[in-house]
Protein backbone atom coordinates (compact mmCIF):
# COMPACT_ATOMS: atom_id res chain seq x y z
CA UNK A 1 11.05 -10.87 24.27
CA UNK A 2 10.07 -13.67 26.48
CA UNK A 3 7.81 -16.16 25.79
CA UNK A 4 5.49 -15.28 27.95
CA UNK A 5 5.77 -11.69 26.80
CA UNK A 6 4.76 -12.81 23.27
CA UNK A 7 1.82 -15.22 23.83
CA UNK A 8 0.78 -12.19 25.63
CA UNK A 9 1.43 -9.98 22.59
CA UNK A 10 -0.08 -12.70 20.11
CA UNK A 11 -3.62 -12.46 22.37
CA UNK A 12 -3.85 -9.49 22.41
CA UNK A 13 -3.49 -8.70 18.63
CA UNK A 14 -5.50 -11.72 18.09
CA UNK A 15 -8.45 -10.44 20.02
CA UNK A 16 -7.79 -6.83 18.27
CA UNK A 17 -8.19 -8.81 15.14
CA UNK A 18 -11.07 -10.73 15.45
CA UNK A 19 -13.09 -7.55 16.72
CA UNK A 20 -12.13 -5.68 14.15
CA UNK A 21 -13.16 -8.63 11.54
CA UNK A 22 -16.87 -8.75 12.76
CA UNK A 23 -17.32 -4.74 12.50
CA UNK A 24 -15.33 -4.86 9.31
CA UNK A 25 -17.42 -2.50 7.32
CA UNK A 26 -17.02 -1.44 3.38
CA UNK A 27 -14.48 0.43 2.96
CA UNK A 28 -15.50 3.81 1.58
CA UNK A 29 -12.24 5.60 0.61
CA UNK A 30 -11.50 2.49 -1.46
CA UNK A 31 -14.91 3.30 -3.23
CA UNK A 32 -14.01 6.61 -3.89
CA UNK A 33 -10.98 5.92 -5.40
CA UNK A 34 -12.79 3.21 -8.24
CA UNK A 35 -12.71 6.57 -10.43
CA UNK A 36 -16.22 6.36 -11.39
CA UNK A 37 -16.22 2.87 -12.36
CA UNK A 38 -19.87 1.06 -10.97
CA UNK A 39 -18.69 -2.72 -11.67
CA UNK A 40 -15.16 -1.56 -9.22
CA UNK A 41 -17.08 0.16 -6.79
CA UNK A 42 -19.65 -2.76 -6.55
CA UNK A 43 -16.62 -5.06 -6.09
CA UNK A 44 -14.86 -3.03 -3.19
CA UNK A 45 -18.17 -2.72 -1.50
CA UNK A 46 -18.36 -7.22 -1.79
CA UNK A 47 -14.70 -7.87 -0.91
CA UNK A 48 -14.21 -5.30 1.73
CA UNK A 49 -16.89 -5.44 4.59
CA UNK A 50 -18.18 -8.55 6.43
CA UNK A 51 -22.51 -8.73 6.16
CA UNK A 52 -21.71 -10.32 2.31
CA UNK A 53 -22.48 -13.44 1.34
CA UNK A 54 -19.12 -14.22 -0.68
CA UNK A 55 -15.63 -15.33 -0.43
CA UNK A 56 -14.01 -13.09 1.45
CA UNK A 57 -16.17 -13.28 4.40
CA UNK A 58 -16.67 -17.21 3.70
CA UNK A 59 -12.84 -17.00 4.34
CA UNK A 60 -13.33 -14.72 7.34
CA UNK A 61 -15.99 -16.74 9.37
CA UNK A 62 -14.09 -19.83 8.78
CA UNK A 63 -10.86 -17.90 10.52
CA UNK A 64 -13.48 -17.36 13.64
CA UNK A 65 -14.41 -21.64 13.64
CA UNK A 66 -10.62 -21.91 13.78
CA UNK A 67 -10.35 -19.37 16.20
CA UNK A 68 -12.69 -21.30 18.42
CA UNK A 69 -10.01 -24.24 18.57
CA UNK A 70 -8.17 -22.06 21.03
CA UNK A 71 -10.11 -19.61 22.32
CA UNK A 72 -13.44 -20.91 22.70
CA UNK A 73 -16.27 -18.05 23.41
CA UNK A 74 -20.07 -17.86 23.08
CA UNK A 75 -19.81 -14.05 21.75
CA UNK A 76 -17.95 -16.06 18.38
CA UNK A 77 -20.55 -18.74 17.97
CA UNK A 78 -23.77 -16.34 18.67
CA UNK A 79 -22.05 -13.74 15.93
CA UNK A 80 -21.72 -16.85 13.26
CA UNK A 81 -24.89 -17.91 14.02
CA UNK A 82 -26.47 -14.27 13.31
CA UNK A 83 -24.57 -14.00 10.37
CA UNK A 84 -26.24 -16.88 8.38
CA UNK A 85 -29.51 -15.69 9.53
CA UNK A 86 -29.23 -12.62 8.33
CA UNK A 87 -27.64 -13.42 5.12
CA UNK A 88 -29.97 -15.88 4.33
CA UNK A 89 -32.89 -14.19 5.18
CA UNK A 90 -31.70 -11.37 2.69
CA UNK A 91 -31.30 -14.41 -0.06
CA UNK A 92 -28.31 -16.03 -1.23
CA UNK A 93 -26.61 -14.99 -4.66
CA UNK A 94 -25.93 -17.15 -7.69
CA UNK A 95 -23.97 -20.09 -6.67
CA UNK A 96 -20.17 -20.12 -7.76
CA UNK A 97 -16.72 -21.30 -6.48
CA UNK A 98 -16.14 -18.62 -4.60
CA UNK A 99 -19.51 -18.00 -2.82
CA UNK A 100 -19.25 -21.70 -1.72
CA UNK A 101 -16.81 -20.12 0.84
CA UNK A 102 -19.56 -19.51 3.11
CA UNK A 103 -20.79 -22.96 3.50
CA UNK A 104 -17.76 -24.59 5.16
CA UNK A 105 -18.02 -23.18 8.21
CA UNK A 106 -21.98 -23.17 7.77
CA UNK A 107 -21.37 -27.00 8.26
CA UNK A 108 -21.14 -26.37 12.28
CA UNK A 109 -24.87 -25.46 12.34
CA UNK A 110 -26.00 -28.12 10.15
CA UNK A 111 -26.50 -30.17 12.97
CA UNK A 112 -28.93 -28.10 14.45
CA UNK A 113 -31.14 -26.43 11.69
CA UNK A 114 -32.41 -28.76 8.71
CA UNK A 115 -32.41 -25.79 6.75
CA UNK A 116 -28.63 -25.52 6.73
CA UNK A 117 -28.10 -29.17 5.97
CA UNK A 118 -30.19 -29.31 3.13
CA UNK A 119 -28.64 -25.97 1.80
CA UNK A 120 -25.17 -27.80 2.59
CA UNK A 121 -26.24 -31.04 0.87
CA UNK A 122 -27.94 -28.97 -2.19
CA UNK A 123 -24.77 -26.80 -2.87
CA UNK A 124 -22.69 -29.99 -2.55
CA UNK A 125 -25.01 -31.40 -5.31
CA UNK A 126 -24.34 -29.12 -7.34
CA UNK A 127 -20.84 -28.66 -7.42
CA UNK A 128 -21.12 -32.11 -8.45
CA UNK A 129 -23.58 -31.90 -11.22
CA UNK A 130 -24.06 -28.44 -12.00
CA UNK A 131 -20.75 -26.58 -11.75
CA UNK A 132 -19.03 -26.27 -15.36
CA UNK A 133 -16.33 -28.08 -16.12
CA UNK A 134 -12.86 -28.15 -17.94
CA UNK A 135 -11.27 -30.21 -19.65
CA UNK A 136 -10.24 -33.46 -17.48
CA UNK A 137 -13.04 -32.87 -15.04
CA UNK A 138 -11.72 -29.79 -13.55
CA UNK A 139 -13.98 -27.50 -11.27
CA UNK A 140 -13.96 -24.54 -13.49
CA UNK A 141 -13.34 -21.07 -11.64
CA UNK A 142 -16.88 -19.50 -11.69
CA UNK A 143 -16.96 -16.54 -9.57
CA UNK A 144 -19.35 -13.18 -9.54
CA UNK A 145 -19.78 -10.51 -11.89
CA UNK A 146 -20.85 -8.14 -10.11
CA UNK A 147 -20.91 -6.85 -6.02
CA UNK A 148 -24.68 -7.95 -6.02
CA UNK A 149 -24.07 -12.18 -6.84
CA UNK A 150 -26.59 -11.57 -9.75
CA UNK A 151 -24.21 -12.40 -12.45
CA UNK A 152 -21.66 -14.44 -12.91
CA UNK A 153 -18.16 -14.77 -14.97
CA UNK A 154 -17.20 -17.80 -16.03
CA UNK A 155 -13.84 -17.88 -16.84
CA UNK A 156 -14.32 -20.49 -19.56
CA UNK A 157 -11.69 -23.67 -19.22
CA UNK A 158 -10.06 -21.92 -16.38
CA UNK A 159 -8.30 -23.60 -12.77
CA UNK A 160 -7.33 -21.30 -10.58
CA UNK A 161 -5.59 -22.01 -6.96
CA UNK A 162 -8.15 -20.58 -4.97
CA UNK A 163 -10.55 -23.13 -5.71
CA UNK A 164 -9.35 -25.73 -3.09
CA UNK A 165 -10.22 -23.46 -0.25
CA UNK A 166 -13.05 -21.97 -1.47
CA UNK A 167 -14.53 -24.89 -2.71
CA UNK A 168 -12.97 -28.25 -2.22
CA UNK A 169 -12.90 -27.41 1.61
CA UNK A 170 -16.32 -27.30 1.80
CA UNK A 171 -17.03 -30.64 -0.61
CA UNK A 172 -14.79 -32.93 1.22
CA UNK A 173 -15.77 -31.42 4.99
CA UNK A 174 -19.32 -32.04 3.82
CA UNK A 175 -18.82 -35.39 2.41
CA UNK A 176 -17.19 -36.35 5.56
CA UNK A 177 -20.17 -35.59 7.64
CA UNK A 178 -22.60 -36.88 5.54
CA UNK A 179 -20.89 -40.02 4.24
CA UNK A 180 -20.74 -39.46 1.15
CA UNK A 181 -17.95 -41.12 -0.72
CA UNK A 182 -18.80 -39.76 -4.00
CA UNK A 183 -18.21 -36.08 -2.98
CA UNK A 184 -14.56 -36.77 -1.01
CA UNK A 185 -13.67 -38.68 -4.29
CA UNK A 186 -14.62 -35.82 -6.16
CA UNK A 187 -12.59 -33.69 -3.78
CA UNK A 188 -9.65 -35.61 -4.25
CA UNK A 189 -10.03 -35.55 -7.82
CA UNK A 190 -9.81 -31.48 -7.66
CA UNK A 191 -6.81 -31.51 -5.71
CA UNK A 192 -5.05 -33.69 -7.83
CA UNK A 193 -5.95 -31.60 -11.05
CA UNK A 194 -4.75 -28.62 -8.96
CA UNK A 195 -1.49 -30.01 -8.50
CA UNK A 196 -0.92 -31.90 -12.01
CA UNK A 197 -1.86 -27.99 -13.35
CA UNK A 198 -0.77 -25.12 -11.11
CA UNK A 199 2.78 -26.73 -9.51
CA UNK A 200 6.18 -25.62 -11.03
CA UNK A 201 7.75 -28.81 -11.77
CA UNK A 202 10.93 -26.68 -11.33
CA UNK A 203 10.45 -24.11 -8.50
CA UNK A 204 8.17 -26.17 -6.62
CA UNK A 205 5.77 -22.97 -6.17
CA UNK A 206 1.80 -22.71 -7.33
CA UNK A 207 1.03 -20.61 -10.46
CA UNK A 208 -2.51 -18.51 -10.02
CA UNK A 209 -4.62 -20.34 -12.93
CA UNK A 210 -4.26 -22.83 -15.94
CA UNK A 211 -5.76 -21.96 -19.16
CA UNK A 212 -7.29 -25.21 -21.24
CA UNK A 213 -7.99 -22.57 -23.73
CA UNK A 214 -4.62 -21.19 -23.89
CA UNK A 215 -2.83 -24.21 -22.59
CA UNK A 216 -1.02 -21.27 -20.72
CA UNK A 217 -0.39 -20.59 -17.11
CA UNK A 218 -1.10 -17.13 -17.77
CA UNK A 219 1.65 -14.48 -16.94
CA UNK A 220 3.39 -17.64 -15.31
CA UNK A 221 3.32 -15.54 -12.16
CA UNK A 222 3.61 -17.02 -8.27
CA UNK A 223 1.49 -14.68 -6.87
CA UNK A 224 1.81 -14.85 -2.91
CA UNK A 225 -1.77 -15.34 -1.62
CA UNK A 226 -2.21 -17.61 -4.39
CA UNK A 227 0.50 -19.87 -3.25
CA UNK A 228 -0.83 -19.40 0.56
CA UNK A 229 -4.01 -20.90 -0.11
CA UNK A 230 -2.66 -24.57 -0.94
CA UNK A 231 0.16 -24.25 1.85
CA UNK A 232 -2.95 -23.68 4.39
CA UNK A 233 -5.93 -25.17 2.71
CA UNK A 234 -3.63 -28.45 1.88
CA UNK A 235 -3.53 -29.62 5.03
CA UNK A 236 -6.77 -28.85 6.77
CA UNK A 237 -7.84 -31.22 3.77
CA UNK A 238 -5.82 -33.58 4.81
CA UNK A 239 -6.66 -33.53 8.29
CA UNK A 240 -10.40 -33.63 7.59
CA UNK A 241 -9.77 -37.07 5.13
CA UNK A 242 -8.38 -38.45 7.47
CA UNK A 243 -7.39 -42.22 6.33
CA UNK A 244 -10.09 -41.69 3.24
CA UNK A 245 -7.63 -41.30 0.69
CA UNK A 246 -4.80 -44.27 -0.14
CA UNK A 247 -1.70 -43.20 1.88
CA UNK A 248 0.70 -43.08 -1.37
CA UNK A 249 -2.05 -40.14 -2.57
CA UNK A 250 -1.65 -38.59 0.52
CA UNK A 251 2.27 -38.88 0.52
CA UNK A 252 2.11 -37.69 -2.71
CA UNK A 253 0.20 -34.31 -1.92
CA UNK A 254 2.53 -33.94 1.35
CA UNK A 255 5.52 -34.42 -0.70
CA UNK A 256 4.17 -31.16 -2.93
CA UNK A 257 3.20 -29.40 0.02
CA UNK A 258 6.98 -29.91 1.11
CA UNK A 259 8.51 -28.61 -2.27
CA UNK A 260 6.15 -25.77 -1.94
CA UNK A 261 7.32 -24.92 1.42
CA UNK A 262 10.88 -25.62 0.90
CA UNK A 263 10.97 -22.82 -1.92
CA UNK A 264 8.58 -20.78 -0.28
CA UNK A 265 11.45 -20.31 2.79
CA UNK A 266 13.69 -19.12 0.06
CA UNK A 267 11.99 -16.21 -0.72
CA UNK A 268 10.94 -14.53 2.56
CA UNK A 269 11.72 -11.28 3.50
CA UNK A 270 14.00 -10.14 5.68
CA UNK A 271 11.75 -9.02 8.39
CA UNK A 272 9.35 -12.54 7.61
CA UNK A 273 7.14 -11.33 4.98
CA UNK A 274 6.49 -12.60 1.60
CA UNK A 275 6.12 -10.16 -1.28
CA UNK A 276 3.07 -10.09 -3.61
CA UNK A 277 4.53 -11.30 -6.41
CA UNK A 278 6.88 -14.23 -4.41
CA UNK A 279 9.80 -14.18 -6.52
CA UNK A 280 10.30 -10.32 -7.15
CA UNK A 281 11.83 -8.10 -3.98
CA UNK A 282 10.43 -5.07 -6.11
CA UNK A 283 6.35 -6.02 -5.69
CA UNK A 284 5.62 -4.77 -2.47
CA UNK A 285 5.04 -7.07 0.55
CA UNK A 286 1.82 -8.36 1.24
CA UNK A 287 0.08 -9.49 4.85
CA UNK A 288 -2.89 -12.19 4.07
CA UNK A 289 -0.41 -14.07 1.73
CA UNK A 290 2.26 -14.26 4.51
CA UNK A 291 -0.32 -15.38 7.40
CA UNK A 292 -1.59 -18.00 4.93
CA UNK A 293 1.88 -19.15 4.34
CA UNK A 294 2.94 -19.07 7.94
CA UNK A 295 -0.31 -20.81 9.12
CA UNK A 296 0.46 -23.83 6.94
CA UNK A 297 4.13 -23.97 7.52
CA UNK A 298 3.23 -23.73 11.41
CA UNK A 299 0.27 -26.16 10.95
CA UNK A 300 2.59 -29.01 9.11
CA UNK A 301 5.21 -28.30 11.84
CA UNK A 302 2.60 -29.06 14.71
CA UNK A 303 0.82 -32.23 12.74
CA UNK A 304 4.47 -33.78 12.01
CA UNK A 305 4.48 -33.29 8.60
CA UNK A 306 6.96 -30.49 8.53
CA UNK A 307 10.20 -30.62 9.68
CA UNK A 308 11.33 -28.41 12.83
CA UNK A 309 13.83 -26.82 11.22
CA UNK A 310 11.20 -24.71 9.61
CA UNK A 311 10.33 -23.19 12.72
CA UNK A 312 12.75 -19.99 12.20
CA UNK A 313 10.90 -19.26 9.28
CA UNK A 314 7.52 -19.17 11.15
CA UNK A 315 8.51 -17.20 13.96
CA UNK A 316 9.95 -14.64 11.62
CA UNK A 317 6.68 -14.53 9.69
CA UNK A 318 4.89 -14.54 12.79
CA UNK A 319 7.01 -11.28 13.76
CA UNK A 320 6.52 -9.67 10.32
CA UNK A 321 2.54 -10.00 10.22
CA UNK A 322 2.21 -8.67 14.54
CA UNK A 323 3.68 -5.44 12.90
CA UNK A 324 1.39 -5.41 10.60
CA UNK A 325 -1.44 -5.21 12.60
CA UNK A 326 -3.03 -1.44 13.34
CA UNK A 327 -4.02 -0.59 17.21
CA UNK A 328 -7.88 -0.61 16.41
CA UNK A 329 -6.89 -4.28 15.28
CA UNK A 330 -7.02 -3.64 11.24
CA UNK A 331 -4.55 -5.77 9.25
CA UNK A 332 -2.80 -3.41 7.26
CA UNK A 333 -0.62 -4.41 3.79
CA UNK A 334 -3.47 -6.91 2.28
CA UNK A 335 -4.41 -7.21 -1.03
CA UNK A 336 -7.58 -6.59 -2.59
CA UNK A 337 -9.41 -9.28 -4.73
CA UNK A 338 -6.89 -10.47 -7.38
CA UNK A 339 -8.02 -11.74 -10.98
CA UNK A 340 -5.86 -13.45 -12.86
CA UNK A 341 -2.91 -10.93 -14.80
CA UNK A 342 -1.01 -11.50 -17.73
CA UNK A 343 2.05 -10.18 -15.85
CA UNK A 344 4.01 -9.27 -13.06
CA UNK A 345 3.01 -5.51 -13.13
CA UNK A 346 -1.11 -6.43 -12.78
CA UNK A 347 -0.04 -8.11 -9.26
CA UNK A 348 1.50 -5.39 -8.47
CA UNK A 349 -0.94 -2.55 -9.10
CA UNK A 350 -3.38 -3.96 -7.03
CA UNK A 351 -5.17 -2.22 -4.54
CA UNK A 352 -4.29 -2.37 -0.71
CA UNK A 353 -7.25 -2.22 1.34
CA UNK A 354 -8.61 -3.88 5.13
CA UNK A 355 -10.28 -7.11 3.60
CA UNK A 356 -12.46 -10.01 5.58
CA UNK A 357 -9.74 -12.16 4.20
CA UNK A 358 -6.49 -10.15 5.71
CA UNK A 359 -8.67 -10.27 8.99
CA UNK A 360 -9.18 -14.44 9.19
CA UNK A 361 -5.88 -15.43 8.01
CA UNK A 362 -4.08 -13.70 10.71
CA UNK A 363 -6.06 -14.92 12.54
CA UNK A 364 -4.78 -18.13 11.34
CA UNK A 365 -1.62 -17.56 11.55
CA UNK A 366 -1.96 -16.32 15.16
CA UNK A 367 -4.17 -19.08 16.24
CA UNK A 368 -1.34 -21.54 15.23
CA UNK A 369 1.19 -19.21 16.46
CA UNK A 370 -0.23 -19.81 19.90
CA UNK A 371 -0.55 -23.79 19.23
CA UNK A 372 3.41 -23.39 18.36
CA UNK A 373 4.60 -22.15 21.62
């Protein structure tokens, strides 16, 4: 195929995408299939559709502000903009890491509705103050307990992976625009923990979550997604810091962000996709994990951070997630919400099922896909 023929390709599954992501609705047969179980069914019903106030979406609306970059539309904006009115106006549930999602790209409207900014500024506040804390300062990986955001789980002495996107993203964006050096520090501070915890000294690769408690990583599992949200979220920090960190810090997180990719290329699929559980060809393979790989890897390549050489890999991945993509635009092979597993065999039973999340980072991957050519 020509390049023309693909860019053409890569639009059009792109646009197929992003429709589909904002009239993603819950996905019923999934709820069906919780066998009676409320809390499951609850859980489906917040991961799978988009009018939730909670991380997947918070991932999916920032995929449309990325979108933006390089395909700039009104339609995108107004829908973002009805969004947080609507959500808000229904109320907001208990604040956590992972409903924190939302307010990065919230940050766009701040400019022009008090409202926001003072939400933005509060929620900053209290991941500052309020949010538990491990051992060491660590953001502790609070999320909800139940589809509704009325309760929460704790996960007591936990650091999971996750939290950098869904979280530190939003700190250090906010602390950009609002000056205020405490909260990058702060930021900075998480990512470091994140890397002194979760990074295989000898693979290079990000475990899920670090137990204080346990002093364990857990099942000691790489779990694909998992991995993919420090090779993406890594360097959109960066780029938002800017020269607000000491440049042997920030040579310190590229040279992780390296190691990470440079195993990371070791284990892809033949046809460019990643499996679920990254170092075993038996777990099956798994979409949102490979377009948050491939966005990053594509990302460092365009910035200069990543050598060129890496561009094979991202054009294979590239290939492997367009033929993963349905003709009504629904990414197909993604993973539902993953808690932490105590081995191999709990990544691998989990659910596939159309997610907010599969939706945005394809569109990710796509959107830098295009920026590649």
């Amino acid at each position: 195929m020509d390049l023309q023929a693909r860019e053409k390709e890569i639009r059009e599954k792109l646009s197929l995408v992003i429709d589909r992501l904002m009239n993603l609705g819950i996905n019923e047969k999934a709820e069906e299939d919780a066998k009676g179980s409320v809390l499951v069914a609850e859980l489906i019903r917040r991961d799978s559709g988009i009018s939730i106030w909670d991380w997947p979406q918070g991932v999916g609306l920032y995929g449309l502000h990325k979108m933006q970059e390089v395909m700039p539309d009104e339609k995108y904006r107004t829908f973002l903009k009805n969004w947080y009115e609507q959500r808000i106006a229904e109320g907001l549930p208990l604040k956590n890491v992972n409903t924190t999602a939302p307010m990065l790209t919230m940050l766009d409207f701040a400019d022009e509705n008090p409202d926001y900014e003072k939400l933005a500024k509060e929620w900053a506040q209290w991941l500052i103050h309020e949010l538990p804390r491990t051992e060491e300062g660590g953001f502790q990986h609070v999320t909800s307990g139940s589809g509704d955001g009325k309760t929460l789980i704790l996960n007591e002495q936990q650091m999971w992976v996750d939290t950098i996107f869904m979280a530190v993203l939003f700190l250090n964006r906010a602390g950009m625009k609002y000056g205020r050096r405490d909260w990058i520090d702060e930021g900075l501070h998480q990512v470091l923990m994140h890397i002194k915890y979760l990074c295989d000294v000898h693979t290079g690769l990000f475990y899920h979550g670090w137990s204080f408690k346990e002093r364990t990583h857990f099942g000691e599992v790489f779990w694909c997604r998992g991995d993919g949200w420090f090779t993406l979220g890594i360097l959109d920090y960066l780029e938002m810091c800017r020269d607000m960190i000491p440049p042997s810090t920030r040579e310190f997180i590229l040279d992780t962000f390296r190691a990470q990719v440079k195993a990371l290329s070791k284990l892809q699929a033949p046809d460019g996709m990643w499996h679920t559980v990254l170092d075993d060809p038996e777990s099956y393979e798994e979409t949102s994990g490979t377009a948050a790989i491939a966005a990053g890897i594509m990302q460092g390549i365009r910035t200069g951070v990543l050598d060129r050489a890496y561009r094979s890999v991202a054009e294979k991945a590239v290939e492997g997630i367009l033929s993963n993509i349905a003709q009504d635009g629904t990414v197909m092979n993604v993973s539902s919400g993953t808690p932490i597993g105590r081995d191999a065999e709990h990544y691998r039973q989990i659910r596939i099922a159309p997610m907010a999340y599969g939706q945005s980072l394809t569109i990710f991957a796509l959107v830098e896909a295009l920026r590649m050519e």
